[in-house]
Protein backbone atom coordinates (compact mmCIF):
# COMPACT_ATOMS: atom_id res chain seq x y z
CA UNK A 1 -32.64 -21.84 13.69
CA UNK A 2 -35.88 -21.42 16.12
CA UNK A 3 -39.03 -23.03 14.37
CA UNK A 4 -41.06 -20.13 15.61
CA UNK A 5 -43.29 -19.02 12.31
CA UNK A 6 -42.93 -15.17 13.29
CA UNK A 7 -40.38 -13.16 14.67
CA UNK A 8 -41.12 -11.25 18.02
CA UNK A 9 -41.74 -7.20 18.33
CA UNK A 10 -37.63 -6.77 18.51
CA UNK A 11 -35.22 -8.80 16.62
CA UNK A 12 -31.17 -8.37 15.91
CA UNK A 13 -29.68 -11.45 14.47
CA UNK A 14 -25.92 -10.55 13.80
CA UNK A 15 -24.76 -13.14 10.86
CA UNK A 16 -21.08 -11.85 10.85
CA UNK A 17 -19.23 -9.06 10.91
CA UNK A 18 -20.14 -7.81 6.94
CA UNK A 19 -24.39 -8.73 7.48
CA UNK A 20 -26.98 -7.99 9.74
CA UNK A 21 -30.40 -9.00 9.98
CA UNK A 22 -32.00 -6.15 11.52
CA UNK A 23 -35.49 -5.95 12.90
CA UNK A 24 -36.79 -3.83 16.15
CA UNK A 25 -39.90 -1.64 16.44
CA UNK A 26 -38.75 0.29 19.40
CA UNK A 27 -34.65 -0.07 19.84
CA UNK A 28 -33.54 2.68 17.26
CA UNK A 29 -30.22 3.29 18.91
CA UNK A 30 -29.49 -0.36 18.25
CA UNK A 31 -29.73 0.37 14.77
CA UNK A 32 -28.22 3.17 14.53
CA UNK A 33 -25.05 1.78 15.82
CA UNK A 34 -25.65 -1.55 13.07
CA UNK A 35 -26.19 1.15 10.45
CA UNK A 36 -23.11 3.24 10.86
CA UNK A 37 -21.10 -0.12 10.75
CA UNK A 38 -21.59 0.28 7.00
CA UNK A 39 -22.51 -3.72 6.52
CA UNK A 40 -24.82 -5.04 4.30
CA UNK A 41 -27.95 -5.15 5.88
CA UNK A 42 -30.78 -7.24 5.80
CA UNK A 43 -33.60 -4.79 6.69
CA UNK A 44 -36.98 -5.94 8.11
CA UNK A 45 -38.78 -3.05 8.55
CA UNK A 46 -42.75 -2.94 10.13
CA UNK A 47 -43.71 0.88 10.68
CA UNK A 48 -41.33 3.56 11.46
CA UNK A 49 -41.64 6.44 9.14
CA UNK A 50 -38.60 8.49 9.76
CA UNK A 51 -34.98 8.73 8.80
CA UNK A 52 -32.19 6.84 11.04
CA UNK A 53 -28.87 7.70 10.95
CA UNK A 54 -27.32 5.83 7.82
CA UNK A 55 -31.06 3.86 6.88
CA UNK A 56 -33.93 5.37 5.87
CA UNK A 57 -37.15 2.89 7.03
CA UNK A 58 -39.77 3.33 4.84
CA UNK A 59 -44.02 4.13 6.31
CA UNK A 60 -45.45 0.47 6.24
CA UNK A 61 -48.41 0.39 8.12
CA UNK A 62 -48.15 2.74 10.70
CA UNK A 63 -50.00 2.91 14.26
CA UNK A 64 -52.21 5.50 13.00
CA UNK A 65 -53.42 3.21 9.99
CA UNK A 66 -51.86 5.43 6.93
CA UNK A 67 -51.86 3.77 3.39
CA UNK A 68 -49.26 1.52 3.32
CA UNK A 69 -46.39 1.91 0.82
CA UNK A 70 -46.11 -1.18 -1.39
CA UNK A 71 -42.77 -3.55 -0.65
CA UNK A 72 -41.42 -3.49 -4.14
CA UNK A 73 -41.13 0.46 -4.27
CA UNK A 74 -39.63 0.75 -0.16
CA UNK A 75 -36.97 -1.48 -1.45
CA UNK A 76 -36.39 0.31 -4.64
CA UNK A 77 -36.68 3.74 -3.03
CA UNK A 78 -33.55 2.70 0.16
CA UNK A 79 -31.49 0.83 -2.42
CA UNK A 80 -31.45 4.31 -4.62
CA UNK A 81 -30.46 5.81 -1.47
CA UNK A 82 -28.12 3.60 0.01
CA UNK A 83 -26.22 1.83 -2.87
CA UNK A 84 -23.83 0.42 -0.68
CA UNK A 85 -26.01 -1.84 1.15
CA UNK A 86 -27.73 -5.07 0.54
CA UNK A 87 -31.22 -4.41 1.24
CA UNK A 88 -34.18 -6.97 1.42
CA UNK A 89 -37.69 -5.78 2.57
CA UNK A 90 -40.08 -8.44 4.40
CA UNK A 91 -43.48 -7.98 5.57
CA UNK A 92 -44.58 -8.04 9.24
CA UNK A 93 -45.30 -10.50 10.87
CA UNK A 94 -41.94 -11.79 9.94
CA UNK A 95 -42.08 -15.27 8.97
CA UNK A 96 -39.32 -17.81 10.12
CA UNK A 97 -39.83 -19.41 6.16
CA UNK A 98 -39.49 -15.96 4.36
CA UNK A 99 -36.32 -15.41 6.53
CA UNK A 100 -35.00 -18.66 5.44
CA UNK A 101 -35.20 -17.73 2.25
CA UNK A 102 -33.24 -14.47 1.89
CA UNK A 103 -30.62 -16.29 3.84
CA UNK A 104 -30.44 -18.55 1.68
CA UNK A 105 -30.03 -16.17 -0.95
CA UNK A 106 -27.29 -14.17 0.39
CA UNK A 107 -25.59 -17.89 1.06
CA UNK A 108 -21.95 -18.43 2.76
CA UNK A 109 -19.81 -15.36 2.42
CA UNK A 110 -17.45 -17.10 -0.59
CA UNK A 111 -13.58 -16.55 0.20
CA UNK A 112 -11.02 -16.94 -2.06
CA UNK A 113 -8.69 -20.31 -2.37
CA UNK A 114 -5.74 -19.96 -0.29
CA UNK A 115 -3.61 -19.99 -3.10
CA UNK A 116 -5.49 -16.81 -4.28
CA UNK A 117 -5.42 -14.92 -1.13
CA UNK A 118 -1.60 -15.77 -0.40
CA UNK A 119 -0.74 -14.17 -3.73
CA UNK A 120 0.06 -10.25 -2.80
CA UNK A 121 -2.20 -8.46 -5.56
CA UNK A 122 -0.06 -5.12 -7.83
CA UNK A 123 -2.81 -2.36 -7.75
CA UNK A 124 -3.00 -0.67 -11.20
CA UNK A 125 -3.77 -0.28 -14.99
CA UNK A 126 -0.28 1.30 -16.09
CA UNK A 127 1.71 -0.54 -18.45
CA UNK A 128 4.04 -0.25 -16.20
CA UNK A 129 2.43 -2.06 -13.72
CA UNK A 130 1.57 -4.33 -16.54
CA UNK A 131 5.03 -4.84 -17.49
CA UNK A 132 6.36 -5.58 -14.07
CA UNK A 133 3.45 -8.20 -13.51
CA UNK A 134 5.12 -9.89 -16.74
CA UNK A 135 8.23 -9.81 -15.08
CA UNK A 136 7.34 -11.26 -12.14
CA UNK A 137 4.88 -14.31 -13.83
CA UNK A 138 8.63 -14.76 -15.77
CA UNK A 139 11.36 -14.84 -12.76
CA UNK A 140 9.12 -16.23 -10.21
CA UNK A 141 9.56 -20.08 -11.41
CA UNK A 142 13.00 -19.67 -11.44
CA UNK A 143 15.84 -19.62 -8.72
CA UNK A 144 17.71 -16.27 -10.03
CA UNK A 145 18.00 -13.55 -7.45
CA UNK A 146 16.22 -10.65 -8.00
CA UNK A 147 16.96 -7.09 -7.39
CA UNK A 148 13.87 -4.69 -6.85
CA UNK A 149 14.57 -1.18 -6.80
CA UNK A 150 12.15 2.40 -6.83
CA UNK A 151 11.72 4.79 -4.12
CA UNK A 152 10.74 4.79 -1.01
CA UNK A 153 6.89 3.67 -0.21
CA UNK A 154 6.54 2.23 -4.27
CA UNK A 155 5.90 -1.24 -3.55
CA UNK A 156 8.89 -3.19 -3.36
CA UNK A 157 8.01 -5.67 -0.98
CA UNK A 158 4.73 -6.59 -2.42
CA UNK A 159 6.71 -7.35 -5.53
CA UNK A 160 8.77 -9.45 -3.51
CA UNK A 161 5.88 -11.31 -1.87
CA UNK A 162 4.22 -11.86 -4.92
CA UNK A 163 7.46 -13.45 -6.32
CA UNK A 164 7.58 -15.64 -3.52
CA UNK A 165 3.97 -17.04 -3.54
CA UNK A 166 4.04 -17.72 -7.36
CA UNK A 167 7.51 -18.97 -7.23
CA UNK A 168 5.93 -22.45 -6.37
CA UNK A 169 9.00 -22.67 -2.82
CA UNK A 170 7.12 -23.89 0.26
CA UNK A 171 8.99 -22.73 2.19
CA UNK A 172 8.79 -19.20 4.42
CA UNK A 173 8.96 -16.09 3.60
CA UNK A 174 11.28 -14.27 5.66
CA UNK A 175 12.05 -10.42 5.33
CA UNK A 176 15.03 -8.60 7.52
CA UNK A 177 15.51 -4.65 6.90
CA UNK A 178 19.40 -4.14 6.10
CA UNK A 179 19.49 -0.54 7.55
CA UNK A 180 16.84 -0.96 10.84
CA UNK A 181 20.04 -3.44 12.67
CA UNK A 182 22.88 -2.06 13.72
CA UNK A 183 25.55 -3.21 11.70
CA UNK A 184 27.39 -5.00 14.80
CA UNK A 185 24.33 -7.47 14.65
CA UNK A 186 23.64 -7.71 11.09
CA UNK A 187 25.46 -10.56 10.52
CA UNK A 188 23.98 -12.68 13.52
CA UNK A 189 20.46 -12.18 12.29
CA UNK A 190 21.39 -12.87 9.13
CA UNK A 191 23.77 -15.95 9.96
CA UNK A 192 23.14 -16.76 13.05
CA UNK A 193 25.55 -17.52 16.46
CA UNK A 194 26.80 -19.96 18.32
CA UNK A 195 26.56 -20.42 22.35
CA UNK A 196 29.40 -18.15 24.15
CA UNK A 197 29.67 -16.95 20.54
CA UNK A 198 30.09 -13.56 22.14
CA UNK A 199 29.11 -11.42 25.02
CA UNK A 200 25.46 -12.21 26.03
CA UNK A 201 25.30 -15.00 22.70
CA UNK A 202 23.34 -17.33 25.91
CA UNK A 203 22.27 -19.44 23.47
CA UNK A 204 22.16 -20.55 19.92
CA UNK A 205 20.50 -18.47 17.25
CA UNK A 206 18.85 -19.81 13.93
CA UNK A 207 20.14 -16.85 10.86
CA UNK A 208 17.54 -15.70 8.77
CA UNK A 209 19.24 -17.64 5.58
CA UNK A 210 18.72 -20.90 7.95
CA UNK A 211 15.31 -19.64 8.68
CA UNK A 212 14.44 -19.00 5.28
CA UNK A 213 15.08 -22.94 4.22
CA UNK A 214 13.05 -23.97 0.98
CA UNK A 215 11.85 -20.25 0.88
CA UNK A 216 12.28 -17.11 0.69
CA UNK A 217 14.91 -14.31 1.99
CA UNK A 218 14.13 -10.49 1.26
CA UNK A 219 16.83 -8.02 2.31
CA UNK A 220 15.38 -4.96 2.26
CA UNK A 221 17.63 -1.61 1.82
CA UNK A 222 20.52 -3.43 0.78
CA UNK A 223 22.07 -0.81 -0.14
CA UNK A 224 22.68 0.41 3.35
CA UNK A 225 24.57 -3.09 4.14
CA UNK A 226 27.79 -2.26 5.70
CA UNK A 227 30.81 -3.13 3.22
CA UNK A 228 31.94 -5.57 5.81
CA UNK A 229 28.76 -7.67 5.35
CA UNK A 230 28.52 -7.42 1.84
CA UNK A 231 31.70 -9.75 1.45
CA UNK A 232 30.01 -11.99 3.54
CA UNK A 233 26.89 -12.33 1.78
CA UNK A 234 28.87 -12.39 -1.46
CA UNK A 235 30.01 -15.69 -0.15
CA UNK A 236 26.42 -16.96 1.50
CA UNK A 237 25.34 -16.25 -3.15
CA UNK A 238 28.61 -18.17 -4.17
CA UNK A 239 28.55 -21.00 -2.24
CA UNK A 240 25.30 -21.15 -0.91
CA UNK A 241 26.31 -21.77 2.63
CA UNK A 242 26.64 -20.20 6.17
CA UNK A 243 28.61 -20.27 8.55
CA UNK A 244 27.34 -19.13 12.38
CA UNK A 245 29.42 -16.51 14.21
CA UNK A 246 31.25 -18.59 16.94
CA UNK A 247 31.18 -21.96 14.32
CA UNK A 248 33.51 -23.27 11.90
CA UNK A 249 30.33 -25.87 10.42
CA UNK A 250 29.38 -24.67 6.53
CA UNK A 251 26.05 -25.16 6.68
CA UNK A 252 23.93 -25.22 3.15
CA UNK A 253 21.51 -23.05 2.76
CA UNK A 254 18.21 -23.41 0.06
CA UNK A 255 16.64 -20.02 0.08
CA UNK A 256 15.99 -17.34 -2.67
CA UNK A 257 17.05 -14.10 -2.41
CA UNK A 258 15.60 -10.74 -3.07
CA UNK A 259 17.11 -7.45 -2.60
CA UNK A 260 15.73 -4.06 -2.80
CA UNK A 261 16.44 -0.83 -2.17
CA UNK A 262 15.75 2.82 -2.80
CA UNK A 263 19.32 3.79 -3.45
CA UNK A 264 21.18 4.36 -7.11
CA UNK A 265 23.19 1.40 -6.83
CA UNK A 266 25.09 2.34 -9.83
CA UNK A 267 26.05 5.61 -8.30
CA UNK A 268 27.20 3.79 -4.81
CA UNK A 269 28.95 1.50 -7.31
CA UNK A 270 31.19 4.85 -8.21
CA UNK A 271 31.44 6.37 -5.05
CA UNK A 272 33.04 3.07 -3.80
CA UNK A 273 29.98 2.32 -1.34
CA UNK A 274 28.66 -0.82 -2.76
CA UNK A 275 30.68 -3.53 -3.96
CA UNK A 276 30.42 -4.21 -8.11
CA UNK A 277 30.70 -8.24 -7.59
CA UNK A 278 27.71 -8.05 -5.18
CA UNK A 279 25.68 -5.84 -7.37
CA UNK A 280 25.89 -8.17 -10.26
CA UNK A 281 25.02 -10.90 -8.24
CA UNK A 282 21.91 -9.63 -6.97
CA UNK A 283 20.68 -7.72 -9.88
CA UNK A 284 20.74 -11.35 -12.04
CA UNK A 285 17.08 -10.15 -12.66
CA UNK A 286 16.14 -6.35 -12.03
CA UNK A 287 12.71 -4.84 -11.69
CA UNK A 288 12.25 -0.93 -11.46
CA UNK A 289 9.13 0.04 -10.12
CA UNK A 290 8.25 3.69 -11.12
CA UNK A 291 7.28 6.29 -8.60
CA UNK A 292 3.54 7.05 -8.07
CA UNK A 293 3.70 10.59 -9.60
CA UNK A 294 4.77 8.66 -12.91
CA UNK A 295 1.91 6.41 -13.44
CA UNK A 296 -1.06 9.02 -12.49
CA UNK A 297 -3.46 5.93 -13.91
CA UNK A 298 -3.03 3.60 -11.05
CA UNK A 299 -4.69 6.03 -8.42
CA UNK A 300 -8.06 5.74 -9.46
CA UNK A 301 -7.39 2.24 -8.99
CA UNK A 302 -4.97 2.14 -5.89
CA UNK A 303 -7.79 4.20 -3.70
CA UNK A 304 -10.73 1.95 -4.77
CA UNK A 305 -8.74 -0.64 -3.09
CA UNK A 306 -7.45 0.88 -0.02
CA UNK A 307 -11.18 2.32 0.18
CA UNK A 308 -12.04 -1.44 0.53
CA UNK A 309 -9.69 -2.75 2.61
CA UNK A 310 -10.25 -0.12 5.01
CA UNK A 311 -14.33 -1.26 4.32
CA UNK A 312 -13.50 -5.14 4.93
CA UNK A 313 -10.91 -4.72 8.65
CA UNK A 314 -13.02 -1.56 10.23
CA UNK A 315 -16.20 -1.82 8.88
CA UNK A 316 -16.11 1.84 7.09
CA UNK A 317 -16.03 3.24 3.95
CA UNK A 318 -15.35 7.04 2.13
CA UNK A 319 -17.61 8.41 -0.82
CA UNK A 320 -14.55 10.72 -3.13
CA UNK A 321 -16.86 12.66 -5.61
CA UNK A 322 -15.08 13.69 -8.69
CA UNK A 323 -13.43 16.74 -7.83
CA UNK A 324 -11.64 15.65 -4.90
CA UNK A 325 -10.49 12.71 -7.24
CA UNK A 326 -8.87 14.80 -9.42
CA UNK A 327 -6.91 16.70 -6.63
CA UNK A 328 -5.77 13.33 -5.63
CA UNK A 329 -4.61 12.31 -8.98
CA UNK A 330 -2.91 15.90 -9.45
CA UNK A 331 -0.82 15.26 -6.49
CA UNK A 332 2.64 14.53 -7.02
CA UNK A 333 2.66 11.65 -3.93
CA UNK A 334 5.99 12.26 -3.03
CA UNK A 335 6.16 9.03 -0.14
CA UNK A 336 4.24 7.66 -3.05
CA UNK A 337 1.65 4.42 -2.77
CA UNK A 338 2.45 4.45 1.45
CA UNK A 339 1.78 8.12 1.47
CA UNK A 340 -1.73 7.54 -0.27
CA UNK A 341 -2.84 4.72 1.83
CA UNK A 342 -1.77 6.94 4.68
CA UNK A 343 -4.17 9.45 3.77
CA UNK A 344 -6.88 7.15 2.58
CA UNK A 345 -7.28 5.52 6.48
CA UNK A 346 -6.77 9.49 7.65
CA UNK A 347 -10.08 10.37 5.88
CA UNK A 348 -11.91 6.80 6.82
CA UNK A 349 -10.82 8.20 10.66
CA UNK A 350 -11.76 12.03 10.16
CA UNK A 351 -15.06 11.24 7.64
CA UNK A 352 -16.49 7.49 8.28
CA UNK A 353 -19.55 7.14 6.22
CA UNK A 354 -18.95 10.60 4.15
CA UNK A 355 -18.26 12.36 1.36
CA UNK A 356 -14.64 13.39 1.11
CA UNK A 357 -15.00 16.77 -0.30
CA UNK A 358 -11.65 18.88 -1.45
CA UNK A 359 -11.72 20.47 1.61
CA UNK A 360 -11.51 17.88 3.58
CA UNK A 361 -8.09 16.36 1.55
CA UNK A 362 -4.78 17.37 3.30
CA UNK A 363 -2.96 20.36 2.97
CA UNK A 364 -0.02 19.26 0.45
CA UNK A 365 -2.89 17.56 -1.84
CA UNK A 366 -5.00 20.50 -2.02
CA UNK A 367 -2.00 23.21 -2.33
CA UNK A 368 -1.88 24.90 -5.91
CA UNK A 369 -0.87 22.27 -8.25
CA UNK A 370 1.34 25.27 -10.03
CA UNK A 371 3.58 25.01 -7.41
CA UNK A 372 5.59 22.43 -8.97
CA UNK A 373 5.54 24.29 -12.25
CA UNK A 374 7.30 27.37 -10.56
CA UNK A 375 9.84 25.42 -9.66
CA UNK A 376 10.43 23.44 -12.44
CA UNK A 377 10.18 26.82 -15.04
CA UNK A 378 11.31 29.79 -13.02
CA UNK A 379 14.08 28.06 -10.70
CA UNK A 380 15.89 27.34 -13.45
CA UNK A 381 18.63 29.59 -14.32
CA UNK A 382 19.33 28.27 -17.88
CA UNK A 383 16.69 29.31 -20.28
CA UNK A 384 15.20 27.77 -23.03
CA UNK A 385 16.89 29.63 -25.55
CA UNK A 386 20.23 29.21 -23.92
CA UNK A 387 19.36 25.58 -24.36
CA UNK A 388 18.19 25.74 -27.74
CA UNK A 389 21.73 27.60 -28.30
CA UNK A 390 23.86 25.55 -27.04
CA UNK A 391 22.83 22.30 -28.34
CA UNK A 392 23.52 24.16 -31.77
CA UNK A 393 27.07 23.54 -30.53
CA UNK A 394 28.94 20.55 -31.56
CA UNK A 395 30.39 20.47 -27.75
CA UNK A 396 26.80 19.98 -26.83
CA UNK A 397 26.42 17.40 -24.14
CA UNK A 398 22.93 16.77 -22.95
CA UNK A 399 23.82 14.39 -19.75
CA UNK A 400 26.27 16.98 -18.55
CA UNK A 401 23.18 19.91 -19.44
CA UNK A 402 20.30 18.24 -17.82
CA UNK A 403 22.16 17.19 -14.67
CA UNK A 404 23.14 21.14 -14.03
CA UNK A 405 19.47 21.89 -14.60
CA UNK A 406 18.54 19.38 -11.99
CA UNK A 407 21.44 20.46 -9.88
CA UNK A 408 20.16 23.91 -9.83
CA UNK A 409 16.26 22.91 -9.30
CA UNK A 410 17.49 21.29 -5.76
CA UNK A 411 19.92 24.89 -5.36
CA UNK A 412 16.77 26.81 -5.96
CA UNK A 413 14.32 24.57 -3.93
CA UNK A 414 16.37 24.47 -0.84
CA UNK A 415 16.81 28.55 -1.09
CA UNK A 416 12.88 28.83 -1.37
CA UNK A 417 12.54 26.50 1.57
CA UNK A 418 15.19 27.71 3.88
CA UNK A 419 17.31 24.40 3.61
CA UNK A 420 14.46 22.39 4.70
CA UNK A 421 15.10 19.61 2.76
CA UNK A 422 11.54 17.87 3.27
CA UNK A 423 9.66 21.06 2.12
CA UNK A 424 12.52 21.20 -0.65
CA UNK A 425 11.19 17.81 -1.85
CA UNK A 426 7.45 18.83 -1.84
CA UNK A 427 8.12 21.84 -4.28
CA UNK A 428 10.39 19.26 -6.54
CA UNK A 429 7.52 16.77 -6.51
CA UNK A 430 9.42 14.35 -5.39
CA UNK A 431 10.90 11.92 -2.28
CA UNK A 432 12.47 13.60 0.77
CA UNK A 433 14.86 10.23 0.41
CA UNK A 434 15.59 10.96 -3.26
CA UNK A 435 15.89 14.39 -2.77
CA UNK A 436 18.84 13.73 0.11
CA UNK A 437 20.77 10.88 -2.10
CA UNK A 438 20.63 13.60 -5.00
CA UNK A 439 21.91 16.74 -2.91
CA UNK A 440 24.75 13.98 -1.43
CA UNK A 441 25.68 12.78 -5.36
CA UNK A 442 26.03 16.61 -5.98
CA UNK A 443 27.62 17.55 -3.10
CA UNK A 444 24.80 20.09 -1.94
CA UNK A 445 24.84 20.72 1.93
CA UNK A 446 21.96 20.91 3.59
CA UNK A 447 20.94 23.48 6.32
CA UNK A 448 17.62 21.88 7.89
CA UNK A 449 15.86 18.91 7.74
């Protein structure tokens, strides 16, 4: 740093991104632009007695010699105002010393170990959430596959992640999406291929097992494996081995697996879709996460995080005042902890720096919350005192009851929505990707999607 004792008539000293010492008597636009980056700021002010977009710069001793305002209540009186910021107060001239000082004060930005940050955090006071962090702290020391399953945008893959970083392998990570390849090239990025192994095989290819070495492998939507390749991976969890397409060389393989998927395995287990033997050799260790709309607790929690992760890689924030809070926790989140991130870094976009009032919230969040209720009340066909009457009966079954109940829900929904199977899913409260895998177990057509 300059040994200068005072600091000039205009001053910016950018520390990093997050801080910024700010000081200029004439270059408001300058600070403007620092102040709507939302950092913490290190303010210096000398005598501007007006209010600049995001800071408010207290009188100090103005040009027209008005009673200055003392330091100690200028710095009270834009911390009030401004919670979010890190505000220190210095007098003019600026010394060099003084400057020194605060610096000092806010010190080096402290990071976490790289053990700490590698480890994927679960968002959320649920017990559930609680429960499947007990899970994971048990089955990630060991080498048993695990099979993660919950809807679509729950979390699986951070589960995954987190099993792998506190499973103690140093070896990579390495994630492949069963139902993004076509199935004619599945097996090749899975297993690799020789040279000539095929038409335009030019070279040799590494498989993702061979890849994975010492690690990790995560097969994501499993259950939308073809049943050709599911025999073959059967074999790769037997033997622990691969063999390239276009070799005849077994080739051991040292990498974990974990599967997920979105799918009822069970049920593909019935309709002859999934193979049983593969099943139980994945699902040595299951984990269930539960959709969003069943642990209402964790999105309190989940936004506060996603408000500050959006904070720490753009530099913005959102203010959600109680109200709009509660909408968001009403909200059935059918695409579940993807759909509320999605909206989350839609308001930082739409409202940087604001309040997010209900208004402002998306269309499907701020729709009636009785919406659901119609459906699940006056959609349904039996009533309760048909119910109450027939489980008088000793031919009662309740599996066979509740599963025409929820077969007549989906009937209903799809009527009210025209056979649009996405706003079907909204009014049910729950995943367009459930809803489809439920109207194909019951044989329901669809007319839209």
């Amino acid at each position: 740093m300059r040994s200068n004792s005072q600091i000039g008539e205009s001053f910016v000293f950018p520390l990093d991104l997050n801080v910024c010492v700010i000081y200029s008597r004439k270059n408001t636009t300058r600070i403007r632009y620092l102040a709507k980056l939302g950092a913490e700021i290190l303010l210096l002010p000398r005598c501007w007695s007006r209010v600049i977009e995001g800071v408010h710069v207290a009188n100090a001793s103005d040009d027209k010699g008005s009673t200055a305002e003392s330091g100690d209540q200028r710095h009270s009186d834009l911390q009030s105002r401004f919670p979010w910021a890190k505000i220190y107060c210095l007098e003019y001239p600026i010394q060099f010393e003084d400057l020194e000082a605060v610096l000092a004060k806010l010190g080096p930005r402290q990071s976490p170990t790289d053990s700490e940050s590698n480890v994927p955090d679960l968002v959320g006071d649920s017990s559930a959430m609680a429960g499947i962090r007990r899970m994971i702290d048990q089955v990630a020391p060991t080498a048993a596959t695990v099979l993660v399953t919950g809807e679509s945008g729950t979390g699986k893959e951070v589960v995954a992640r987190r099993i792998h970083a506190l499973s103690g392998r140093e070896g990579p990570f390495v994630a492949i999406n069963c139902s993004a390849i076509p199935d004619n090239l599945l097996e090749s990025e899975l297993f690799g291929h020789e040279k000539g192994a095929f038409t335009g095989a030019v070279n040799r290819r590494i498989g993702k097992f061979e890849v994975a070495a010492g690690g990790t492998v995560f097969l994501d939507e499993i259950g939308d494996m073809p049943h050709g390749m599911q025999v073959k991976l059967l074999r790769v969890l037997q033997e622990k081995v691969v063999e390239r397409i276009g070799g005849d060389a077994s080739i051991p393989v040292d990498a974990r697996v974990i599967a997920a998927t979105h799918r009822d395995l069970p049920a593909e287990l019935a309709a002859g879709r999934f193979r049983e033997d593969l099943y139980y050799r994945l699902s040595v260790f299951p984990i269930e996460i539960p959709p969003l709309r069943d642990r209402r607790e964790d999105v309190q929690p989940l936004i506060r995080e996603m408000i500050r992760r959006v904070r720490a890689e753009r530099g913005v924030f959102v203010q959600l005042p109680e109200d709009s809070l509660e909408l968001l926790e009403a909200y059935a989140w059918p695409g579940n902890v993807r759909e509320l991130a999605n909206v989350i870094e839609r308001l930082a976009v739409k409202k940087p720096f604001g309040r997010i009032q209900p208004a402002d919230l998306p269309t499907p969040v701020r729709a009636d919350s009785t919406d659901t209720a119609v459906v699940s009340t006056s959609l349904v066909s039996v009533s309760p005192s048909e119910a109450a009457a027939a489980f008088g009966s000793e031919d009662f079954d309740v599996k066979a009851h509740l599963t025409e109940v929820e077969r007549q829900l989906i009937e209903s929904a799809l009527g009210k929505s025209d056979g649009v199977v996405a706003r079907a899913a909204e009014l049910l409260g729950v995943g367009r990707t459930t809803l489809v895998e439920k109207m194909r177990r019951y044989g329901i057509g669809q007319a839209a999607t």
